[in-house]
PDB file of N, CA and C in Angstrom:
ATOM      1  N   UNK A   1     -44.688 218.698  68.403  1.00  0.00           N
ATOM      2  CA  UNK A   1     -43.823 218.133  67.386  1.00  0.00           C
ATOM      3  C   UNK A   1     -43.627 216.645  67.671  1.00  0.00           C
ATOM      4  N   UNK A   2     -43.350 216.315  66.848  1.00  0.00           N
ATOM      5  CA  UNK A   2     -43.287 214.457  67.001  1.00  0.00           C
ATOM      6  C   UNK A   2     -42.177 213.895  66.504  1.00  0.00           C
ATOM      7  N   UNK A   3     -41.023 213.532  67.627  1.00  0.00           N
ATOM      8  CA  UNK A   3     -39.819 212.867  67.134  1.00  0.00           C
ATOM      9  C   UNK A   3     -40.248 211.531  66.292  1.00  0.00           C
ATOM     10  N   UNK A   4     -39.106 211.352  66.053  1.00  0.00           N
ATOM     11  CA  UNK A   4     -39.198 209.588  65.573  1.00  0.00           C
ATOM     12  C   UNK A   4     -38.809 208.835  66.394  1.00  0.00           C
ATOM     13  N   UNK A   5     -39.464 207.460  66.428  1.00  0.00           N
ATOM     14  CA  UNK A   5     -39.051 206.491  67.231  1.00  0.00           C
ATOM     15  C   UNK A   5     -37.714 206.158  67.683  1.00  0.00           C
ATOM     16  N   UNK A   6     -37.315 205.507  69.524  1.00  0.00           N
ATOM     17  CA  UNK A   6     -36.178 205.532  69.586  1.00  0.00           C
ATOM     18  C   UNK A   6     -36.503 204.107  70.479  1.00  0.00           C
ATOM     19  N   UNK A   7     -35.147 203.543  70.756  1.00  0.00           N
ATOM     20  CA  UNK A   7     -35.612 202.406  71.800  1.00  0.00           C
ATOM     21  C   UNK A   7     -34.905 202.704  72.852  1.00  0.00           C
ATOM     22  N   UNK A   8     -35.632 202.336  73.749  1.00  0.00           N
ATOM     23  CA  UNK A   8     -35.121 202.814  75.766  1.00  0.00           C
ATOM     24  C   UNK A   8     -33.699 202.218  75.638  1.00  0.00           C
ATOM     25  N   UNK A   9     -32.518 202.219  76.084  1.00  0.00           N
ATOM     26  CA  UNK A   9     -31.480 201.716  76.431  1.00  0.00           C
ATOM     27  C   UNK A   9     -31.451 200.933  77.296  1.00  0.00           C
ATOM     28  N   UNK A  10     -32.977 200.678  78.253  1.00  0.00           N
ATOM     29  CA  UNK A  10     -32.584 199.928  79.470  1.00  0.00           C
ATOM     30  C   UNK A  10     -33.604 198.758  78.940  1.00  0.00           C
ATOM     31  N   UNK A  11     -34.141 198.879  78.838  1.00  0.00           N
ATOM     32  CA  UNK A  11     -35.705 197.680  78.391  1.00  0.00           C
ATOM     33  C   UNK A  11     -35.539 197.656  76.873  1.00  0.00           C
ATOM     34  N   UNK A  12     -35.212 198.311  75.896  1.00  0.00           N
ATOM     35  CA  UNK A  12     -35.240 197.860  74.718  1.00  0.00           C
ATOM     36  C   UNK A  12     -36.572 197.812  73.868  1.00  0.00           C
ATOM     37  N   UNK A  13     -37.199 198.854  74.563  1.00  0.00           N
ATOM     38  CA  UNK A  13     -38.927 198.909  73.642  1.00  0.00           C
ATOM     39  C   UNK A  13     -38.280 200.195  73.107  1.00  0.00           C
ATOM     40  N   UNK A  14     -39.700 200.219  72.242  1.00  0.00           N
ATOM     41  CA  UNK A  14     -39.802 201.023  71.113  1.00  0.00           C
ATOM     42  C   UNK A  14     -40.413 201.988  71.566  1.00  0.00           C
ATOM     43  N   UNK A  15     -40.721 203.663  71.390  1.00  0.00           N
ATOM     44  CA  UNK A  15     -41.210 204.812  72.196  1.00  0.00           C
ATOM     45  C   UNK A  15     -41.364 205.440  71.343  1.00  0.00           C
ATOM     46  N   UNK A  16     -41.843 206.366  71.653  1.00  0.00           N
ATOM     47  CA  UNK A  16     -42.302 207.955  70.800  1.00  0.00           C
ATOM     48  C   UNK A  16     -41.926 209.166  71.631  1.00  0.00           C
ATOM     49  N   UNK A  17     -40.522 209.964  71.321  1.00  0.00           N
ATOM     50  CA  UNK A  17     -40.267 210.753  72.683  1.00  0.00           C
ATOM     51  C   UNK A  17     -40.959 212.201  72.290  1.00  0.00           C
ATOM     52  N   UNK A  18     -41.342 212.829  73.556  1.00  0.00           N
ATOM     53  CA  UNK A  18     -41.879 213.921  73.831  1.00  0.00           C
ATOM     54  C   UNK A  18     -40.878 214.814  73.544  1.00  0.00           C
ATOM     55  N   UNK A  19     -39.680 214.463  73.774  1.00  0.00           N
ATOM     56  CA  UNK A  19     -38.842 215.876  73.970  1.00  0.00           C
ATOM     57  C   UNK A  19     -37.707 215.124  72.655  1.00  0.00           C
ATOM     58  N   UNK A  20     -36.919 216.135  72.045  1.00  0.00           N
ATOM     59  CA  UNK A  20     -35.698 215.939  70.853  1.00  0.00           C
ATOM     60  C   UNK A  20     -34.604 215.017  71.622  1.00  0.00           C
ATOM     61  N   UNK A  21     -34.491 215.666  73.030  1.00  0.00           N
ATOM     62  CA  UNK A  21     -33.089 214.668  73.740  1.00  0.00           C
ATOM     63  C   UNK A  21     -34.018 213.459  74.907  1.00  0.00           C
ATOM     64  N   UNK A  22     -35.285 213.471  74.835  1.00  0.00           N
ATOM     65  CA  UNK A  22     -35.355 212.124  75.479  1.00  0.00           C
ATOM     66  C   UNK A  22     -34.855 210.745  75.232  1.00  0.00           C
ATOM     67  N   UNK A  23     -34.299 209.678  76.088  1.00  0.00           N
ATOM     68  CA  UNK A  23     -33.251 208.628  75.573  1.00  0.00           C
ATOM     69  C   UNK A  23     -33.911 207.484  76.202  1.00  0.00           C
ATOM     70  N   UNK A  24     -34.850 207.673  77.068  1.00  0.00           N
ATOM     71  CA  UNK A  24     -35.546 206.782  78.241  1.00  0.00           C
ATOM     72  C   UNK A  24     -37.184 206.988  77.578  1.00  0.00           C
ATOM     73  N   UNK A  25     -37.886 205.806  77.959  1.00  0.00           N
ATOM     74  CA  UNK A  25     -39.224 205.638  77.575  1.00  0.00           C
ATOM     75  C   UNK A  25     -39.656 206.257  79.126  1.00  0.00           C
ATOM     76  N   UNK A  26     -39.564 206.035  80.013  1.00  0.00           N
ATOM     77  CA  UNK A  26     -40.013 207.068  81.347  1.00  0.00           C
ATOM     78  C   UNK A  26     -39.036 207.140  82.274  1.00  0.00           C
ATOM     79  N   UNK A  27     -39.287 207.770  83.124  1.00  0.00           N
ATOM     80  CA  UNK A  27     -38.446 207.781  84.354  1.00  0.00           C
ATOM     81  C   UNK A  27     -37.937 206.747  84.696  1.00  0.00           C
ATOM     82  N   UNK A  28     -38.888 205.996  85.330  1.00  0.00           N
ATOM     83  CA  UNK A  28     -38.346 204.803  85.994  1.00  0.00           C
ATOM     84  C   UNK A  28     -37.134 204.052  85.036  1.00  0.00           C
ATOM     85  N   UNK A  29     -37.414 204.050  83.482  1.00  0.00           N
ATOM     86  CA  UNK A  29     -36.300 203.093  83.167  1.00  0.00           C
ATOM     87  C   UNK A  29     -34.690 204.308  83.998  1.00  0.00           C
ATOM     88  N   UNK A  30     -35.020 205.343  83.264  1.00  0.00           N
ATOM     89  CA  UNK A  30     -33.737 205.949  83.361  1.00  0.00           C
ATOM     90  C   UNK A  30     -33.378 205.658  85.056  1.00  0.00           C
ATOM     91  N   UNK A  31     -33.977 205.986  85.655  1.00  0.00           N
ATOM     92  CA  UNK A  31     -33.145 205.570  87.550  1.00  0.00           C
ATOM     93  C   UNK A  31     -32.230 203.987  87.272  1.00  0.00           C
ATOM     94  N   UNK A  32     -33.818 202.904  86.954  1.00  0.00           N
ATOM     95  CA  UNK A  32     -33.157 201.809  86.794  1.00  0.00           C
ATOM     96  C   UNK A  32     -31.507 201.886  85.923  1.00  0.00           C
ATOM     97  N   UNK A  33     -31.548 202.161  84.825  1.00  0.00           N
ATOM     98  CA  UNK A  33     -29.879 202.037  83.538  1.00  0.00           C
ATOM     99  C   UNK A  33     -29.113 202.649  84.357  1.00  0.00           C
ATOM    100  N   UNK A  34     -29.567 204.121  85.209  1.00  0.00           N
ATOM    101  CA  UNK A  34     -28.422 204.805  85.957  1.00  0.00           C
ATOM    102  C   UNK A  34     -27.937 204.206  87.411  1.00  0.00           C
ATOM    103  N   UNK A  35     -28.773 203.332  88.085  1.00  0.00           N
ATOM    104  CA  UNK A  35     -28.623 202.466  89.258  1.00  0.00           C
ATOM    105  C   UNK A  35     -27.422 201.300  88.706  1.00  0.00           C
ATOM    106  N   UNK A  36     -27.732 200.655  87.783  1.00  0.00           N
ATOM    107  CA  UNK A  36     -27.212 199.182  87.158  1.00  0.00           C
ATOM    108  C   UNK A  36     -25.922 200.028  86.650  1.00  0.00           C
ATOM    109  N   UNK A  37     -25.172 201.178  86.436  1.00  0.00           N
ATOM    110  CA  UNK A  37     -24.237 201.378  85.872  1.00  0.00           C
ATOM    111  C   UNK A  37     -23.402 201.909  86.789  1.00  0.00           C
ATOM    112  N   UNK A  38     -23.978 202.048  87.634  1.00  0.00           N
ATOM    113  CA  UNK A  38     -23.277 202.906  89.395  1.00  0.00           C
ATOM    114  C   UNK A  38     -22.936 201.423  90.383  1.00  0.00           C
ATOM    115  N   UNK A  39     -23.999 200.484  89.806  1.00  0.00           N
ATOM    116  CA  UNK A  39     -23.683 198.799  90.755  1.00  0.00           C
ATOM    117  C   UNK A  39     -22.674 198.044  89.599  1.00  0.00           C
ATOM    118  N   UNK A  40     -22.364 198.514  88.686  1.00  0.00           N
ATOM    119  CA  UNK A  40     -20.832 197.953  87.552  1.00  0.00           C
ATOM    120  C   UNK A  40     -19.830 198.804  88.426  1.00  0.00           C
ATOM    121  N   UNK A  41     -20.492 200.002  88.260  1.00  0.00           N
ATOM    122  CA  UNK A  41     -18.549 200.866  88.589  1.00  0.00           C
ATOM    123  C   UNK A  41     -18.573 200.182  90.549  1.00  0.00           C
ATOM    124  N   UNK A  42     -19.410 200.223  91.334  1.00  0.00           N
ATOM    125  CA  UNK A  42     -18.998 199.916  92.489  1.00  0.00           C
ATOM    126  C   UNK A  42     -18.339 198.493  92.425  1.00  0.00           C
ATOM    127  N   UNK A  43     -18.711 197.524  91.671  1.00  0.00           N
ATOM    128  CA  UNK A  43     -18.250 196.431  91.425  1.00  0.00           C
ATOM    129  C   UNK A  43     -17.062 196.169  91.552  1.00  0.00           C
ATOM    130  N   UNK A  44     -16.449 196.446  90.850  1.00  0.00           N
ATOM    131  CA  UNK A  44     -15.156 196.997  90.014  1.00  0.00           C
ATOM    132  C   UNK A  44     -14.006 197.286  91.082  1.00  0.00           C
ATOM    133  N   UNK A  45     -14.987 198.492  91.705  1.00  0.00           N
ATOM    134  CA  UNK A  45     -13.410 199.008  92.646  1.00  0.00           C
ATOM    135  C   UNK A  45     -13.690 198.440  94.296  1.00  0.00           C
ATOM    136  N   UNK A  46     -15.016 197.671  94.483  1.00  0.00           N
ATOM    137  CA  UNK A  46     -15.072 196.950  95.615  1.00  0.00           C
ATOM    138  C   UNK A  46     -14.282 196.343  95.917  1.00  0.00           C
ATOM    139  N   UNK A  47     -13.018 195.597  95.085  1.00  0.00           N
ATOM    140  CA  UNK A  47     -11.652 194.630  95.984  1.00  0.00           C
ATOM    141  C   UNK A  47     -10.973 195.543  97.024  1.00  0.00           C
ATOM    142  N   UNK A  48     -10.258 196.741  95.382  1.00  0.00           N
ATOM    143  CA  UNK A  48      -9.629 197.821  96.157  1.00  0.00           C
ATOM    144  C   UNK A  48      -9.659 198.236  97.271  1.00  0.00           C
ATOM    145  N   UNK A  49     -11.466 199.053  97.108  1.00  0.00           N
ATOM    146  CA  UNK A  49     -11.955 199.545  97.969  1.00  0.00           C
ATOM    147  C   UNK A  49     -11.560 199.173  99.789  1.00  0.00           C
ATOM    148  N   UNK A  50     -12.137 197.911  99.084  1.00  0.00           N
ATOM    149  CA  UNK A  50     -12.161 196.588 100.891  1.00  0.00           C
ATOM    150  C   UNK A  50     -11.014 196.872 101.361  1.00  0.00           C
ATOM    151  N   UNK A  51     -10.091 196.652 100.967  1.00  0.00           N
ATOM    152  CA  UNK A  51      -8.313 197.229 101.215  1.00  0.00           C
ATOM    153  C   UNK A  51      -7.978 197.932 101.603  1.00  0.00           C
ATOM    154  N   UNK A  52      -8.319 199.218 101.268  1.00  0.00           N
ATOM    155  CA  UNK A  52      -8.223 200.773 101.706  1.00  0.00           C
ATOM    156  C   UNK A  52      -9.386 201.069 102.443  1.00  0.00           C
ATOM    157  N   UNK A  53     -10.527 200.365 102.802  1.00  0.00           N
ATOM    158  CA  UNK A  53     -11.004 200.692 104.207  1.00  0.00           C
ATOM    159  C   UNK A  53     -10.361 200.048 104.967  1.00  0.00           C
ATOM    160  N   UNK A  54     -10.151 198.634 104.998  1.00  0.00           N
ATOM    161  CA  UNK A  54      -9.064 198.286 105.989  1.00  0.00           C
ATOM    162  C   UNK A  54      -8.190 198.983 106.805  1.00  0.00           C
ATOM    163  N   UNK A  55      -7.478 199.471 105.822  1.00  0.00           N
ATOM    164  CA  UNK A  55      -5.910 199.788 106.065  1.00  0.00           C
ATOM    165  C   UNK A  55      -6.656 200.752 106.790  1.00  0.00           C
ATOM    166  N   UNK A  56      -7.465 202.160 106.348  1.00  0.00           N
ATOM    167  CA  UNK A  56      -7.721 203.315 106.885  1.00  0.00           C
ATOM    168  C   UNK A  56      -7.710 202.684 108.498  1.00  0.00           C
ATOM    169  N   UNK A  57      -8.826 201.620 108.647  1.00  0.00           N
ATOM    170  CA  UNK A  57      -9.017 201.387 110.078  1.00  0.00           C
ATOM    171  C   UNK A  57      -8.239 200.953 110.745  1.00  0.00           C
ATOM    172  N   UNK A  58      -7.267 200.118 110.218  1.00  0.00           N
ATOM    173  CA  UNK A  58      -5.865 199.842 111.000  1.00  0.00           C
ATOM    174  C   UNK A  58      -5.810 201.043 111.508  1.00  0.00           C
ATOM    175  N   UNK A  59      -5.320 201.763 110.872  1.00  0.00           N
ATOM    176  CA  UNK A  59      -4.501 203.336 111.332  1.00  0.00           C
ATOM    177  C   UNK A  59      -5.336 204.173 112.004  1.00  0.00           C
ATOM    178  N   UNK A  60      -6.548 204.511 111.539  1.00  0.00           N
ATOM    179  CA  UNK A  60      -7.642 205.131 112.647  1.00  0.00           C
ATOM    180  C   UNK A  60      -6.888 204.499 114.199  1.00  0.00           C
ATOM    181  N   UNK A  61      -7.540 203.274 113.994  1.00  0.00           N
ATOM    182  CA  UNK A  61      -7.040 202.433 115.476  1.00  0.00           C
ATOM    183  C   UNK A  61      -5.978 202.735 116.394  1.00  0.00           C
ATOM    184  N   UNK A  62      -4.848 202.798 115.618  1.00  0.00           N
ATOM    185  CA  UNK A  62      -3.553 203.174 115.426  1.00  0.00           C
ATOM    186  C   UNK A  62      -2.894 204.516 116.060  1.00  0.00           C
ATOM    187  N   UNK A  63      -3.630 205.111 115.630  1.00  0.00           N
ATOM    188  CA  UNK A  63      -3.355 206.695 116.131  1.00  0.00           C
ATOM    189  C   UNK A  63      -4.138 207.154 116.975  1.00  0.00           C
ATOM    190  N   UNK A  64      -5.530 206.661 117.499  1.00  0.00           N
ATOM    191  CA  UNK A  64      -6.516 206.609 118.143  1.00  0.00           C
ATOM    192  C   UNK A  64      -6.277 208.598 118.360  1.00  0.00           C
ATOM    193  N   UNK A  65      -6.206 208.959 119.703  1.00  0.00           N
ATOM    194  CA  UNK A  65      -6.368 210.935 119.624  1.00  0.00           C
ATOM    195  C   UNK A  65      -4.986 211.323 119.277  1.00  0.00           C
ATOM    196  N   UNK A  66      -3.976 210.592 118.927  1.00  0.00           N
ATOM    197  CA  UNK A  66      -2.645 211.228 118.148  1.00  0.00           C
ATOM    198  C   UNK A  66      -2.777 212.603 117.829  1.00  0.00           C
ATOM    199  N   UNK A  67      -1.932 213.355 117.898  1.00  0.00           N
ATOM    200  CA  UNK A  67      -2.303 214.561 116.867  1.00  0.00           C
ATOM    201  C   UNK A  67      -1.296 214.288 115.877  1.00  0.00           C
ATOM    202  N   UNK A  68      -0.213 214.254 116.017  1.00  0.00           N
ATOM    203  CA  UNK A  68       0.799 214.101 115.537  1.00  0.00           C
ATOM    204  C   UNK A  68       1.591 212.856 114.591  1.00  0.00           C
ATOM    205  N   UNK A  69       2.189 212.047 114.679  1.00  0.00           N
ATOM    206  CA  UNK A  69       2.684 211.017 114.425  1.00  0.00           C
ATOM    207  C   UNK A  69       3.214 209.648 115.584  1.00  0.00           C
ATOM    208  N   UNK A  70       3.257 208.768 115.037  1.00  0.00           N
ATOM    209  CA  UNK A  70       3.741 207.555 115.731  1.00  0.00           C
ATOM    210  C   UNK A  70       4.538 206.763 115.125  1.00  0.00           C
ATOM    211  N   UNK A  71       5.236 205.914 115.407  1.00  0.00           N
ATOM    212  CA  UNK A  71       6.240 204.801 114.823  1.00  0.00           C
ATOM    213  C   UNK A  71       5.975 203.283 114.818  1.00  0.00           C
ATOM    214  N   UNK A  72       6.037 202.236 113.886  1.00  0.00           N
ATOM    215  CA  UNK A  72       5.881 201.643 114.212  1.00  0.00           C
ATOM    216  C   UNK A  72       6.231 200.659 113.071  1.00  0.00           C
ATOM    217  N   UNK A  73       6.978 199.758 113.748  1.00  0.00           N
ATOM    218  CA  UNK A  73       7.501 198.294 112.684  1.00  0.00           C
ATOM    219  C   UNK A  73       6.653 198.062 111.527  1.00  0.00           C
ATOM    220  N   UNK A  74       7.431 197.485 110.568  1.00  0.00           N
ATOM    221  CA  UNK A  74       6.370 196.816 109.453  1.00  0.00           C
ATOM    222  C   UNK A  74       5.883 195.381 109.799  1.00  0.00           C
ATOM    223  N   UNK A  75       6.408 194.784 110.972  1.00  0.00           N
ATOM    224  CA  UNK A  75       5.775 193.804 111.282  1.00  0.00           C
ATOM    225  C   UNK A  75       4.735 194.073 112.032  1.00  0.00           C
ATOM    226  N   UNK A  76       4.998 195.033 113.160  1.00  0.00           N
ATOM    227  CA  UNK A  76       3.470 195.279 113.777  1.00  0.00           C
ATOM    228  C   UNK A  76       2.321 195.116 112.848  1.00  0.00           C
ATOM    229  N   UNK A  77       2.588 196.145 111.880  1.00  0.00           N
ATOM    230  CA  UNK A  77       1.779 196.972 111.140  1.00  0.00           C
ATOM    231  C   UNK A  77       1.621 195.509 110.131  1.00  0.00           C
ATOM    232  N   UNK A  78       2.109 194.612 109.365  1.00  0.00           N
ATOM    233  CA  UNK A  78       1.828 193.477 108.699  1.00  0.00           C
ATOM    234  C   UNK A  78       0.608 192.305 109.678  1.00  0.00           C
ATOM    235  N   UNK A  79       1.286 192.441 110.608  1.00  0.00           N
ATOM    236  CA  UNK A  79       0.479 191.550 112.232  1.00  0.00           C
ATOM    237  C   UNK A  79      -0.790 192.210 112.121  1.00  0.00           C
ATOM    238  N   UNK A  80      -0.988 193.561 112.257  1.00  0.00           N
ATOM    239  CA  UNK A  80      -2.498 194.132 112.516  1.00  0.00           C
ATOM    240  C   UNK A  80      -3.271 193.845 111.353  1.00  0.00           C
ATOM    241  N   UNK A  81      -3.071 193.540 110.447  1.00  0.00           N
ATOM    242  CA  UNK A  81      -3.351 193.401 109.294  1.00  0.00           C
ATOM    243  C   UNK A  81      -3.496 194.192 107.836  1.00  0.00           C
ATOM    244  N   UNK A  82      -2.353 195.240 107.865  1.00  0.00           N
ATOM    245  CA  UNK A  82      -1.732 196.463 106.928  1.00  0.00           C
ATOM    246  C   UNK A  82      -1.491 195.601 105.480  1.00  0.00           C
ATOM    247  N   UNK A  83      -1.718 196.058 104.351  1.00  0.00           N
ATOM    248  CA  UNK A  83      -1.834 195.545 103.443  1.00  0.00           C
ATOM    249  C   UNK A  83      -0.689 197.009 102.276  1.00  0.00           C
ATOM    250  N   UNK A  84       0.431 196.560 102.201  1.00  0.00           N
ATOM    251  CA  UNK A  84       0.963 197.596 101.816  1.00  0.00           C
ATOM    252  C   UNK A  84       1.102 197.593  99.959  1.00  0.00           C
ATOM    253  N   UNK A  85       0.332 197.195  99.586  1.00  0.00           N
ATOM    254  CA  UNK A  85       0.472 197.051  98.362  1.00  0.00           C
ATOM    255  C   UNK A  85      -0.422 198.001  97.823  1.00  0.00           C
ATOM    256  N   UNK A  86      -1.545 198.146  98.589  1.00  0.00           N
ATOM    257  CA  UNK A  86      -2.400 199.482  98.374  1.00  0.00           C
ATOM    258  C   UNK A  86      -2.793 200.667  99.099  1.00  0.00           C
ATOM    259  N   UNK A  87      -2.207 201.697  98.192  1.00  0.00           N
ATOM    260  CA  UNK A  87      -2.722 203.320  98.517  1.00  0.00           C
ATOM    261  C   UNK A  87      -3.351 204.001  97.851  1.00  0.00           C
ATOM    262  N   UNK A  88      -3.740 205.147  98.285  1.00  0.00           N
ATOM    263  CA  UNK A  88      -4.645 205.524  97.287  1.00  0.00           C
ATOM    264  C   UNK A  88      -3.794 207.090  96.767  1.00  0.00           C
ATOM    265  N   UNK A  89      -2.775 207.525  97.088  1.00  0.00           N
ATOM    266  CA  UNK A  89      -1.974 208.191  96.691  1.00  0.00           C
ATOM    267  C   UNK A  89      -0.939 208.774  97.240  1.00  0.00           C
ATOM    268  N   UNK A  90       0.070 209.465  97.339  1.00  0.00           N
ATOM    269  CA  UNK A  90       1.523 209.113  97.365  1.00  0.00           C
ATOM    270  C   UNK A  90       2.317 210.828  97.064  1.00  0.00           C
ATOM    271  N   UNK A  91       3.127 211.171  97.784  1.00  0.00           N
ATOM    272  CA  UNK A  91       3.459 212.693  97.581  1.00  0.00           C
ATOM    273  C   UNK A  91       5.044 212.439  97.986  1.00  0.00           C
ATOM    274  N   UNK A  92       5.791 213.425  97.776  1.00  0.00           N
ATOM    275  CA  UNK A  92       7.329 213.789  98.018  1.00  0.00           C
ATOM    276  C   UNK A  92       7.495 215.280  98.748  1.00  0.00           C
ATOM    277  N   UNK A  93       7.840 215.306  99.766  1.00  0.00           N
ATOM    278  CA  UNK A  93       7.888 216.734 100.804  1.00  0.00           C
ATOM    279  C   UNK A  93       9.663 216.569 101.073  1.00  0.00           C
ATOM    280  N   UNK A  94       9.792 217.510 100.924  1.00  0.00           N
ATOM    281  CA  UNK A  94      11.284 218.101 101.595  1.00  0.00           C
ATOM    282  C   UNK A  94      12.335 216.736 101.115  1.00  0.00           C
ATOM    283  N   UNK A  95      11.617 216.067  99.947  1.00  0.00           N
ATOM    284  CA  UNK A  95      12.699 215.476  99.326  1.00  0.00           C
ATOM    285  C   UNK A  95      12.575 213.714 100.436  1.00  0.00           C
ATOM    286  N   UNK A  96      11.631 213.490 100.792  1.00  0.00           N
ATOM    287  CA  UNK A  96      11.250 212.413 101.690  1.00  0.00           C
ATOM    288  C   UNK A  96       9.790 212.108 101.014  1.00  0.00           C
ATOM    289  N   UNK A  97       9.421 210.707 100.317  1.00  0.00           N
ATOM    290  CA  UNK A  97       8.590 210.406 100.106  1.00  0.00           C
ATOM    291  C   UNK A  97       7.411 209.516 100.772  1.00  0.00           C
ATOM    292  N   UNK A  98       5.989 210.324 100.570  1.00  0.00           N
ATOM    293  CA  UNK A  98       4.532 209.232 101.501  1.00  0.00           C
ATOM    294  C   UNK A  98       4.043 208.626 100.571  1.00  0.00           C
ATOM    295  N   UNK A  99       3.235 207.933 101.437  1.00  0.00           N
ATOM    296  CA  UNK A  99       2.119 206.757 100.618  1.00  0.00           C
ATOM    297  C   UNK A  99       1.289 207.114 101.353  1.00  0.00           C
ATOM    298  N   UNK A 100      -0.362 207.707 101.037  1.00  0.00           N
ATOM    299  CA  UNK A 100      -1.365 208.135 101.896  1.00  0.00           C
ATOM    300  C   UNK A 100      -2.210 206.819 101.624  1.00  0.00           C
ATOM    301  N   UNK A 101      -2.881 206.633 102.869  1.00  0.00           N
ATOM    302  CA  UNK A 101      -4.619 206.060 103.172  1.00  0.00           C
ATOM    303  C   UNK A 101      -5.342 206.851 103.472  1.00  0.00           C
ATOM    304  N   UNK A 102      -6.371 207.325 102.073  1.00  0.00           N
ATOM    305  CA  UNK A 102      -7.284 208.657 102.937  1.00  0.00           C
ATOM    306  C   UNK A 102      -6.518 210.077 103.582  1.00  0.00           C
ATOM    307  N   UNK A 103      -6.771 209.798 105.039  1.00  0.00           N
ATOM    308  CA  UNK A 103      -5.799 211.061 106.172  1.00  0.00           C
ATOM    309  C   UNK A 103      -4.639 210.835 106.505  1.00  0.00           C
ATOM    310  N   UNK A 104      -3.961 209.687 106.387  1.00  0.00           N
ATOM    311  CA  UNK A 104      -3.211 209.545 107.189  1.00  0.00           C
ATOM    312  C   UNK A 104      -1.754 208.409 105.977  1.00  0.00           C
ATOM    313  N   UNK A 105      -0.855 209.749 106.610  1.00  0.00           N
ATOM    314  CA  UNK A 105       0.496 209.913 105.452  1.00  0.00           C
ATOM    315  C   UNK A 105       1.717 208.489 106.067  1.00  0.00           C
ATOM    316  N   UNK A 106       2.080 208.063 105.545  1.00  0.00           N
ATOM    317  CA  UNK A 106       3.193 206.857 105.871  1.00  0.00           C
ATOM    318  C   UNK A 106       3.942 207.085 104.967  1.00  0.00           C
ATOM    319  N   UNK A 107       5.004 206.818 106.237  1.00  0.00           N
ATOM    320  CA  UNK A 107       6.731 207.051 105.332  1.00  0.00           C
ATOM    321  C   UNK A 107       8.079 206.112 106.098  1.00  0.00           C
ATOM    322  N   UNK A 108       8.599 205.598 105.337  1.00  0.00           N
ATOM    323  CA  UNK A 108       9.296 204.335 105.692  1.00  0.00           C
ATOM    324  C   UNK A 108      10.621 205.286 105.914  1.00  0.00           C
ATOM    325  N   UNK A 109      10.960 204.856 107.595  1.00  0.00           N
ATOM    326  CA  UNK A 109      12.335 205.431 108.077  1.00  0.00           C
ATOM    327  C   UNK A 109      13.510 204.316 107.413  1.00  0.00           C
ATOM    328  N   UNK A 110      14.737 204.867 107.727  1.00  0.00           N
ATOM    329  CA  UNK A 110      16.218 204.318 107.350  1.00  0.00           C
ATOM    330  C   UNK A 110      15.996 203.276 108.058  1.00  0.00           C
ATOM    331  N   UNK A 111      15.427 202.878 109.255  1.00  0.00           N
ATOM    332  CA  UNK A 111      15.528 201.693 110.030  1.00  0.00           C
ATOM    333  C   UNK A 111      14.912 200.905 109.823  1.00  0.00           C
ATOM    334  N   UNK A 112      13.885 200.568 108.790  1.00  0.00           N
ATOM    335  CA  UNK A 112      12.654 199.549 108.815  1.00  0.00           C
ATOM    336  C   UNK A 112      11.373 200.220 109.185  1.00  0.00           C
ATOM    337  N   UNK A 113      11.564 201.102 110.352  1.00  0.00           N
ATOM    338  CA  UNK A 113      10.026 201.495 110.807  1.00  0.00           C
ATOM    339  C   UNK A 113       9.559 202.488 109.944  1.00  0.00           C
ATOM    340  N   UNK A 114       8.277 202.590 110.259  1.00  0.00           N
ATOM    341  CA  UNK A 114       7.473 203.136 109.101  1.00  0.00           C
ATOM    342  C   UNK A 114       6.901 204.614 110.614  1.00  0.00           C
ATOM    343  N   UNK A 115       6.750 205.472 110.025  1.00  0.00           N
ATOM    344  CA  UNK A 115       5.933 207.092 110.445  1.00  0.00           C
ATOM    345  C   UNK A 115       4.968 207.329 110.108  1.00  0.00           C
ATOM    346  N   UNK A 116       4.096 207.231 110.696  1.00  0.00           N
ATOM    347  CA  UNK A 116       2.381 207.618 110.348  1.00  0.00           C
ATOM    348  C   UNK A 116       1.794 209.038 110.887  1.00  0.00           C
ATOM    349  N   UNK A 117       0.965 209.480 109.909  1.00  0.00           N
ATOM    350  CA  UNK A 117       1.131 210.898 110.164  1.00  0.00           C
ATOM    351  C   UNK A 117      -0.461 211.142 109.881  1.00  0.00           C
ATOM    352  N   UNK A 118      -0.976 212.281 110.718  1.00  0.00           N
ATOM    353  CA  UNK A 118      -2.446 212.502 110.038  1.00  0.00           C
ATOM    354  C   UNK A 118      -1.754 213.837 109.391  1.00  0.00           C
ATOM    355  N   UNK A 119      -3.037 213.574 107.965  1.00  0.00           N
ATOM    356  CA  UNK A 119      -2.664 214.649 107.199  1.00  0.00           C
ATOM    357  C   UNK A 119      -3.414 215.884 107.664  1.00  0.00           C
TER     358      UNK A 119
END
């Protein structure tokens, strides 16, 4: 059977597709359009990203074989180079609220210091 002409989305030629849902003139374009749209979205959240690996490694560092939790100033933690403006998500337990990096849960005591916790 013989569709009608379509044009590649990535190169912009003109084709004759073999199949009813082909959208790509061959393979290769399609890797290429699906590579270039995966290097936009990494783009994008690469600031973030940089941030929240950071921070993770602060705290990796931080807790080094911890099992448990540790304490520690927001100045330490500003000094090491903690960036508290970004998390990547955030929970409420027993009526006490975290801010997670990845594994590891932070929660700001009555005193200033902050509780780091692996999740």
């Amino acid at each position: 059977m013989i569709y009608e002409e379509r044009i590649d989305p990535y190169s912009g030629e003109l084709f004759h597709p073999k199949r009813y849902n082909q959208k790509f003139a061959n393979r290769k374009n399609q890797i290429a359009f699906n590579n270039t749209k995966a290097r936009e979205i990494r783009e994008v959240k690469k600031p973030i990203d940089t941030v929240l690996e950071s921070n993770r490694k602060i705290l990796l560092r931080l807790m080094e074989n911890k099992k448990s939790s540790i304490t520690k100033s927001k100045e330490f933690l500003l000094g090491s180079g903690f960036n508290f403006n970004y998390f990547n998500c955030s929970f409420t337990k027993d009526g006490k609220h975290y801010q997670c990096v990845y594994q590891f849960a932070i929660r700001k005591q009555g005193d200033g210091n902050f509780i780091i916790q692996k999740i």
